[in-house]
Protein backbone atom coordinates (compact mmCIF):
# COMPACT_ATOMS: atom_id res chain seq x y z
CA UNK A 1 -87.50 84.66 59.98
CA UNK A 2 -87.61 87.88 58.10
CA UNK A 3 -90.49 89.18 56.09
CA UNK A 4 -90.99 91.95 53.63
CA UNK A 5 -93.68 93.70 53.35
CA UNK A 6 -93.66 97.09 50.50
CA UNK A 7 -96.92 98.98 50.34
CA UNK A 8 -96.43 98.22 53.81
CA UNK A 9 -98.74 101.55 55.33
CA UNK A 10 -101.43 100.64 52.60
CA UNK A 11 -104.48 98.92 52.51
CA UNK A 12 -103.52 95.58 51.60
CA UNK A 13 -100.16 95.78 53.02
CA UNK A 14 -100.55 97.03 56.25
CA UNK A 15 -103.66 94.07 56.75
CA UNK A 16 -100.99 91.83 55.46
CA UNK A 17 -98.45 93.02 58.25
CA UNK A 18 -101.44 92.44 60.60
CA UNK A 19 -101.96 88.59 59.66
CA UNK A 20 -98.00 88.09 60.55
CA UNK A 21 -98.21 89.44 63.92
CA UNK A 22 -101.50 87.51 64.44
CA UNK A 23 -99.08 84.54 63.58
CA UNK A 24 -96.37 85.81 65.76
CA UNK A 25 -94.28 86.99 63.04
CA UNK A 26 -92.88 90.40 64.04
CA UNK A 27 -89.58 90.24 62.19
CA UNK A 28 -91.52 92.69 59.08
CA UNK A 29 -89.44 94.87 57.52
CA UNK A 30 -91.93 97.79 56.13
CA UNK A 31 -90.79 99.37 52.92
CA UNK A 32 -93.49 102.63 51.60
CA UNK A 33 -93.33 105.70 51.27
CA UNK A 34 -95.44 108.29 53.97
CA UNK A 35 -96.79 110.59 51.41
CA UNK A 36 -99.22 111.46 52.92
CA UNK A 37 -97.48 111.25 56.07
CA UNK A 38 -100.60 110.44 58.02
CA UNK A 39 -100.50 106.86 56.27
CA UNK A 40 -98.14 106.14 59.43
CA UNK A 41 -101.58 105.28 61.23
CA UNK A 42 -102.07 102.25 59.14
CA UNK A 43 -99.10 100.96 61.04
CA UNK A 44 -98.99 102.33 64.53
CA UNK A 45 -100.92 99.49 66.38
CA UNK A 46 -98.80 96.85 64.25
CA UNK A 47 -95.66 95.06 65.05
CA UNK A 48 -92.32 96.14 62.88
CA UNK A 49 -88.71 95.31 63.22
CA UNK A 50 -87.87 98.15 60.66
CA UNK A 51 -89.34 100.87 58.29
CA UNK A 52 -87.21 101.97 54.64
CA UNK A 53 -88.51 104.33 52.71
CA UNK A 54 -89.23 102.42 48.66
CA UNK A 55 -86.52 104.92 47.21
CA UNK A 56 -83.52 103.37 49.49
CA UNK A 57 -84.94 99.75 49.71
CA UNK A 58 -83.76 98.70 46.42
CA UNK A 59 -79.89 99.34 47.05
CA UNK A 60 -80.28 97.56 50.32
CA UNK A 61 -82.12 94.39 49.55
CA UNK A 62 -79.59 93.79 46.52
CA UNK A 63 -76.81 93.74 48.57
CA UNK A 64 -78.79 91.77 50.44
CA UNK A 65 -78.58 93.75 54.00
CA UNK A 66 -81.67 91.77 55.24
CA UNK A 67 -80.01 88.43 55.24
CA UNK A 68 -82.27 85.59 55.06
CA UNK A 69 -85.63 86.73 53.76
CA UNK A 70 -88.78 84.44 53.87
CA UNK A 71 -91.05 85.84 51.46
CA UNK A 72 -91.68 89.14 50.19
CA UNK A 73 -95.20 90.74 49.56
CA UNK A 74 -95.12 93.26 47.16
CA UNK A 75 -98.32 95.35 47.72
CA UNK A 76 -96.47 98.31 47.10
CA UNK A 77 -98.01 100.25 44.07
CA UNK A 78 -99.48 103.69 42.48
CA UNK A 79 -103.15 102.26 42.54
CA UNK A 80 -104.42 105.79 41.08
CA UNK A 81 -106.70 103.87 37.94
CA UNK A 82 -107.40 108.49 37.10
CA UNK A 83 -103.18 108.97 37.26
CA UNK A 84 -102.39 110.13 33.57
CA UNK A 85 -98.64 110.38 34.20
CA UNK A 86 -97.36 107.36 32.00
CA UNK A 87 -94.13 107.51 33.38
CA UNK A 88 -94.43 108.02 36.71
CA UNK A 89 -96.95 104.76 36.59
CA UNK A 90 -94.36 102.83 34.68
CA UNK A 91 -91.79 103.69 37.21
CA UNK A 92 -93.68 102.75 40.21
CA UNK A 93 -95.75 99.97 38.55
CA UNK A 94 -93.80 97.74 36.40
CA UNK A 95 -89.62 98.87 36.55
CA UNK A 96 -89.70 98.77 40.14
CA UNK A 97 -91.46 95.64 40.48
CA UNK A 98 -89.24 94.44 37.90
CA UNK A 99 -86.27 95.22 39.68
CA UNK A 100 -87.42 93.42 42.87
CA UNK A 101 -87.88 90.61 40.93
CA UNK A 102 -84.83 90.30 39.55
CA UNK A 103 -83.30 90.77 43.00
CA UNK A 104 -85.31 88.09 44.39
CA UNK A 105 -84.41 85.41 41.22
CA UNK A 106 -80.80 86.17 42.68
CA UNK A 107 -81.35 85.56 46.52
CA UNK A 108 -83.98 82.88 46.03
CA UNK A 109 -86.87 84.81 47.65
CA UNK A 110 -90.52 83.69 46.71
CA UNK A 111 -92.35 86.80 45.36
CA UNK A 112 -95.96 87.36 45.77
CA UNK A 113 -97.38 90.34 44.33
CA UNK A 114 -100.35 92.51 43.48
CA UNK A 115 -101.27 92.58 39.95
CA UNK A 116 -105.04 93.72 39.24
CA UNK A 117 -108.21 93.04 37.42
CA UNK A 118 -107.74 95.59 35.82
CA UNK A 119 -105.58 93.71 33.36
CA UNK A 120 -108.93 92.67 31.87
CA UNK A 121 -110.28 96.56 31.14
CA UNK A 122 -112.11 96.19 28.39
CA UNK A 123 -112.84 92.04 28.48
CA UNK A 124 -115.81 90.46 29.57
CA UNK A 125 -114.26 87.25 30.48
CA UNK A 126 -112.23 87.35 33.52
CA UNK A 127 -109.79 84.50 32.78
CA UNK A 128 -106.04 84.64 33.14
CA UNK A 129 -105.13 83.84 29.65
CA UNK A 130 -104.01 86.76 27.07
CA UNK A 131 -106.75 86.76 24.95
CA UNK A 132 -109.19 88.07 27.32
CA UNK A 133 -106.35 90.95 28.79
CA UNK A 134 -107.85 94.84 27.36
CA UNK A 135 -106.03 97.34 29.84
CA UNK A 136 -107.93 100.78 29.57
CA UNK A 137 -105.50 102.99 31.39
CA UNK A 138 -102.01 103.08 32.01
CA UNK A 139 -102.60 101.73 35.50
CA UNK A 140 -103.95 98.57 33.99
CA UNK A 141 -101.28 98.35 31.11
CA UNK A 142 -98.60 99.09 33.95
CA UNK A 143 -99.73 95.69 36.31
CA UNK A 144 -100.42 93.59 32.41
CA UNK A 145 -97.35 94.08 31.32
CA UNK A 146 -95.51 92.94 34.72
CA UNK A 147 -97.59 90.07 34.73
CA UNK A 148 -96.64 89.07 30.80
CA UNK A 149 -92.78 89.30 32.21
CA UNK A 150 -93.46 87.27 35.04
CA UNK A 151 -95.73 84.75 32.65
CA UNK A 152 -92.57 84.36 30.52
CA UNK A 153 -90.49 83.47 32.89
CA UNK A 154 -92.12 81.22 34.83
CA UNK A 155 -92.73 79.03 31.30
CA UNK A 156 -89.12 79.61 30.63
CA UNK A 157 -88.39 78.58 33.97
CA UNK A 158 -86.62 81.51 34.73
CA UNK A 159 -87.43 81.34 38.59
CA UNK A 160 -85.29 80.25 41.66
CA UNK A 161 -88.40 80.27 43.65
CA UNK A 162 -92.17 80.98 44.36
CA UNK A 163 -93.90 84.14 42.08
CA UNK A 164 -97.19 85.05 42.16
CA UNK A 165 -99.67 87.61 40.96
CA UNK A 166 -102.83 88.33 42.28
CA UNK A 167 -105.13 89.98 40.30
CA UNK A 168 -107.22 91.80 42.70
CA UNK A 169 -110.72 92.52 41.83
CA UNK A 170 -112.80 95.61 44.10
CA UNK A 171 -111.38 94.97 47.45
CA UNK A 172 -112.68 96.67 50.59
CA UNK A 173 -111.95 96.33 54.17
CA UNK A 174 -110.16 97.67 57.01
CA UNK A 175 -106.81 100.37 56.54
CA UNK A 176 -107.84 102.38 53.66
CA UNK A 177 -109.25 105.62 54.73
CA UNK A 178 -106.13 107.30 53.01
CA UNK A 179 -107.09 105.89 50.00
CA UNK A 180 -109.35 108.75 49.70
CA UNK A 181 -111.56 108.98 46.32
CA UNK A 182 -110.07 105.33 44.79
CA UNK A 183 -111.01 103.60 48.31
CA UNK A 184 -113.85 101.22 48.32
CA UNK A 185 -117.87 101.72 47.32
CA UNK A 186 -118.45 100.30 50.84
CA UNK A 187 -115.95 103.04 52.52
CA UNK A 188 -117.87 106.00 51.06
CA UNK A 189 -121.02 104.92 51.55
CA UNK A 190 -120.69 104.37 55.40
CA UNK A 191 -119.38 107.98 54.92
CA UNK A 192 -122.33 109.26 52.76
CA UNK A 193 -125.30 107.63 54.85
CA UNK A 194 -123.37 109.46 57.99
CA UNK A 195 -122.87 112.47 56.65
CA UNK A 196 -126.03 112.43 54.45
CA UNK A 197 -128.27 109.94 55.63
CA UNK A 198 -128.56 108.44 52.22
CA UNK A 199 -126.56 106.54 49.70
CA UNK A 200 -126.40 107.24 46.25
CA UNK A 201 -125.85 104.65 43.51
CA UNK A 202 -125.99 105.26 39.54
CA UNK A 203 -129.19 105.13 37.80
CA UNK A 204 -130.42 102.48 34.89
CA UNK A 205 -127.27 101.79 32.73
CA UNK A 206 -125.53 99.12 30.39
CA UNK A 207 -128.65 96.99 30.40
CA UNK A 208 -128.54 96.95 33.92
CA UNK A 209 -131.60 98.44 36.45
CA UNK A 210 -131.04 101.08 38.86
CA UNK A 211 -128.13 100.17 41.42
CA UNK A 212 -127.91 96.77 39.25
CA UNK A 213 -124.82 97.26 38.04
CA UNK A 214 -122.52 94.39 39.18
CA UNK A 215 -119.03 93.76 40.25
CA UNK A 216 -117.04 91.32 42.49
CA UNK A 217 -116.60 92.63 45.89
CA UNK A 218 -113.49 90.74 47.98
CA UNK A 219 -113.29 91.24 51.65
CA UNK A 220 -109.47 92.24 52.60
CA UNK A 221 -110.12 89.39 54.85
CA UNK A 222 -110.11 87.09 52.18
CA UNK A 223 -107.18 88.63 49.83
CA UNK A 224 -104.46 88.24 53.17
CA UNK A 225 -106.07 84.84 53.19
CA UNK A 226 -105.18 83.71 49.79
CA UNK A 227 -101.76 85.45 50.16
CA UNK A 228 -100.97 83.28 52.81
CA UNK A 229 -102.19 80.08 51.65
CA UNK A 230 -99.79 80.67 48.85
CA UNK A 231 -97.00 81.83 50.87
CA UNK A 232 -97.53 78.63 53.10
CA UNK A 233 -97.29 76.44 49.88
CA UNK A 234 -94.27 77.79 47.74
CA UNK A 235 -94.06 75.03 45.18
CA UNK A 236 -97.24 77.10 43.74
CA UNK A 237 -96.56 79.75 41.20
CA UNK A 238 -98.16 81.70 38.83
CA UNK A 239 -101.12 84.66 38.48
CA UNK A 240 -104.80 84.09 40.04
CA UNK A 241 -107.81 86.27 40.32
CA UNK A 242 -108.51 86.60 43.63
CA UNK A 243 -112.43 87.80 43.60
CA UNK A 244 -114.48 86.22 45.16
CA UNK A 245 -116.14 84.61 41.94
CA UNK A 246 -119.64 85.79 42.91
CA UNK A 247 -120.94 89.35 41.13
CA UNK A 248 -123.26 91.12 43.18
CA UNK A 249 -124.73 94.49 42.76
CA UNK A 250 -124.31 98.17 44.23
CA UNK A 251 -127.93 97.88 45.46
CA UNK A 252 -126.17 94.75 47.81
CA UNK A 253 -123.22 97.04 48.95
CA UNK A 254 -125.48 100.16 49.85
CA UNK A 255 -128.07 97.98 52.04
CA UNK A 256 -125.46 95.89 53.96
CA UNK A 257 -123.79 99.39 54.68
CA UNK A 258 -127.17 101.05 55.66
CA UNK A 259 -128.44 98.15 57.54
CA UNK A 260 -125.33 97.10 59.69
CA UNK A 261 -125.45 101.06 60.84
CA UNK A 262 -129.39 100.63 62.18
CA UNK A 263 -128.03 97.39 63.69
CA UNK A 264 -125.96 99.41 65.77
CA UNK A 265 -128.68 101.66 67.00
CA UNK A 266 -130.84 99.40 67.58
CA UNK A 267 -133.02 99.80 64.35
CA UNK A 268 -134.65 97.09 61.74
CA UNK A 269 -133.04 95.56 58.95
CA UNK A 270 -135.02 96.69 56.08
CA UNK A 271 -135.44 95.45 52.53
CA UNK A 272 -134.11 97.42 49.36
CA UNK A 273 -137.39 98.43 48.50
CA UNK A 274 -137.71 100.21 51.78
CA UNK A 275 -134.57 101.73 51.73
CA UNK A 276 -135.50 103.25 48.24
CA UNK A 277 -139.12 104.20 49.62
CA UNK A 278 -137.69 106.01 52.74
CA UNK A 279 -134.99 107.46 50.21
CA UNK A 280 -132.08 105.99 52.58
CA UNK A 281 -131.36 104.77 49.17
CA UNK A 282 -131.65 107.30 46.16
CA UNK A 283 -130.27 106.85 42.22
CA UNK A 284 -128.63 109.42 39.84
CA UNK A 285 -128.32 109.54 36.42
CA UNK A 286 -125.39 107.94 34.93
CA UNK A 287 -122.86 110.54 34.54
CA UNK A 288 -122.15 111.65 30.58
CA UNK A 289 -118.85 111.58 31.20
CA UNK A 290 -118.34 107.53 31.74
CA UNK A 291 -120.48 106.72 29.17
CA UNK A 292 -118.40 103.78 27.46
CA UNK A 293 -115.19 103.44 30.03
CA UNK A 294 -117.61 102.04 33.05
CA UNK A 295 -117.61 98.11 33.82
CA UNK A 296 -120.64 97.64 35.10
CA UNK A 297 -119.67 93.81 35.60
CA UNK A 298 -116.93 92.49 36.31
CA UNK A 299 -116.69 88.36 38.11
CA UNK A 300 -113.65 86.73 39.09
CA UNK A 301 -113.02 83.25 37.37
CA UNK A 302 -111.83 81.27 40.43
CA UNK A 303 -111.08 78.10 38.05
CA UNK A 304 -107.30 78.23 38.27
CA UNK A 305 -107.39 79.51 42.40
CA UNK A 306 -109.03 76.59 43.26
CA UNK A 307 -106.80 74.50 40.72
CA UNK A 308 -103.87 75.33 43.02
CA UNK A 309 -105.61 74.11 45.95
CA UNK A 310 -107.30 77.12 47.86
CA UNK A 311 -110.89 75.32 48.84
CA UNK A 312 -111.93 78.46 51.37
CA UNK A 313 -115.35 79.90 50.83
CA UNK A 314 -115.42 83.48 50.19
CA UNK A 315 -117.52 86.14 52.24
CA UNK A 316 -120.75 87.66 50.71
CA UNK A 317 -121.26 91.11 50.32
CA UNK A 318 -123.07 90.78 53.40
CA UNK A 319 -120.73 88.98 55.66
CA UNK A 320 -117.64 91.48 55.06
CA UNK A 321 -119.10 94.09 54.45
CA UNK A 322 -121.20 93.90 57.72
CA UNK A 323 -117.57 92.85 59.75
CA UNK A 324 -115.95 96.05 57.79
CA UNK A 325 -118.77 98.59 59.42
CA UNK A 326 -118.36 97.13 62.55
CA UNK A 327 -114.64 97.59 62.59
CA UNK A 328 -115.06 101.46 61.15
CA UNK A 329 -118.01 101.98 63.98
CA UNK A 330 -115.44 100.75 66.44
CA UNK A 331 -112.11 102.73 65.13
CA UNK A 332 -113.52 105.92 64.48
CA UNK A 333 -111.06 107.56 66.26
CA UNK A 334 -108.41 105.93 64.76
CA UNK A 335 -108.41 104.89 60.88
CA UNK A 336 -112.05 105.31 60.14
CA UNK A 337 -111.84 109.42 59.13
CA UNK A 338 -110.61 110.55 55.84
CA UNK A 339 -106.90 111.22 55.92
């Protein structure tokens, strides 16, 4: 059994590459591209049968060099929401997505992909249906668009076999210290409270009280779980959120960060109003500057996810993000440090 995996040294990707060997699978075939080249670390304790670059793995998989291919996960992706290069996201984003598509309509290869929440920019209803799809940026129109192809087709029935988006709301986890300023809120605030020795979180905003600001926070853990609960069942098409349908606030993220690090040396848990009064926890003013393009809540709707049949519970904020600061307290020396 083969397996493709593009995005393959990313976050998602490489944690998806992970789950197959867990499973035994180690016929992967990793398609990215190693800029930066240090991204290589993401795979070096993982199992591979091959590595392409994403600029000759097009030619190859349409002439089908791979021969029978199981499923593909397409992680692979610009995920820059600040990139203001329209074409360059377009590229990347949607035409070559589009092309693997078409290439796996020919060979009969179910698709699963990474679309994004950010589909919804400007909504505050995170359904799947069009009417509630406001893309702010090019990243966001980039991923909607893909997704209105793939929507079409599947009504159209257009498909030789399994697609299916995943909208991806704020994901953190293991595997993305190259991700550098667009990695997680949990990622820099380990890295802030170390560095620091306080967190910082935006001040009273939107309606919302200091730190209150809410979005849904998904565990990696739980997006490579979803991805292979579909992959398992491939009579199941079409595009899901995958949040974990439960908003929670900054305030949540920065004391499950601070706390799981005094858990490690020994120290009490303490409450957010002790953080604040010890100033392990301190607020800024909201910055001028994202006055009127900042979400300050965002909440999967899980109604067609569990439609399709995935009945798994989702981790709090303080289950995953407690396993994530164990896992960067025990890899420091390995993916934990800023690439």
């Amino acid at each position: 059994m083969t397996y493709i995996v593009t995005g393959a040294a990313g976050f998602i990707g490489a944690n998806i590459v992970q789950a197959l060997n867990l499973r035994g699978i180690k016929n992967v075939i990793a398609v990215d591209e190693l800029k930066p080249a240090d991204k290589y670390r993401n795979l070096a304790d993982l199992e591979i049968s091959d590595y392409l670059d994403k600029s000759e793995f097009i030619e190859a998989f349409a002439k089908g060099k791979f021969g029978k291919v199981e499923a593909i996960f397409h992680e692979g992706a610009c995920s820059d929401t600040m990139e203001t290069d329209g074409q360059y996201m377009m590229a990347n984003n949607y035409r070559y997505s589009l092309d693997l598509l078409d290439i796996c309509t020919d060979q009969r290869i179910p698709f699963l992909y990474a679309s994004s929440a950010a589909t919804y920019g400007g909504s505050d209803v995170f359904k799947e249906n069009r009417e509630f799809e406001k893309p702010l940026n090019v990243y966001g129109y980039s991923k909607f668009l893909f997704d209105q192809v793939v929507r079409q087709r599947l009504a159209d029935e257009q498909t030789s076999a399994q697609v299916v988006g995943f909208r991806y709301f704020n994901v953190y986890g293991p595997r993305e210290s190259h991700k550098g300023r667009m990695a997680s809120v949990a990622y820099h605030h380990y890295h802030q409270f170390l560095e620091a020795g306080a967190v910082k979180l935006f001040g009273e905003y939107g309606g919302y009280a200091e730190g209150e600001q809410k979005r849904d926070f998904v565990s990696v853990e739980d997006v490579v779980k979803v991805n292979l609960f579909f992959q398992e069942n491939p009579e199941k098409s079409g595009i899901f959120n995958l949040g974990t349908g439960r908003a929670q606030p900054f305030n949540d993220v920065a004391k499950s960060v601070i706390n799981s690090l005094r858990a490690h040396k020994g120290e009490k848990e303490l409450s957010l109003h002790e953080l604040v009064d010890e100033r392990l926890i301190e607020y800024v003013a909201f910055p001028e500057a994202l006055r009127g393009k900042y979400q300050s809540f965002t909440q999967a709707d899980l109604t067609q996810l569990r439609a399709a049949g995935y009945t798994s519970d989702f981790l709090t904020v303080e289950q995953g993000v407690r396993n994530y600061i164990n896992w960067l307290s025990d890899n420091s020396d390995f993916l934990a440090q800023p690439i």
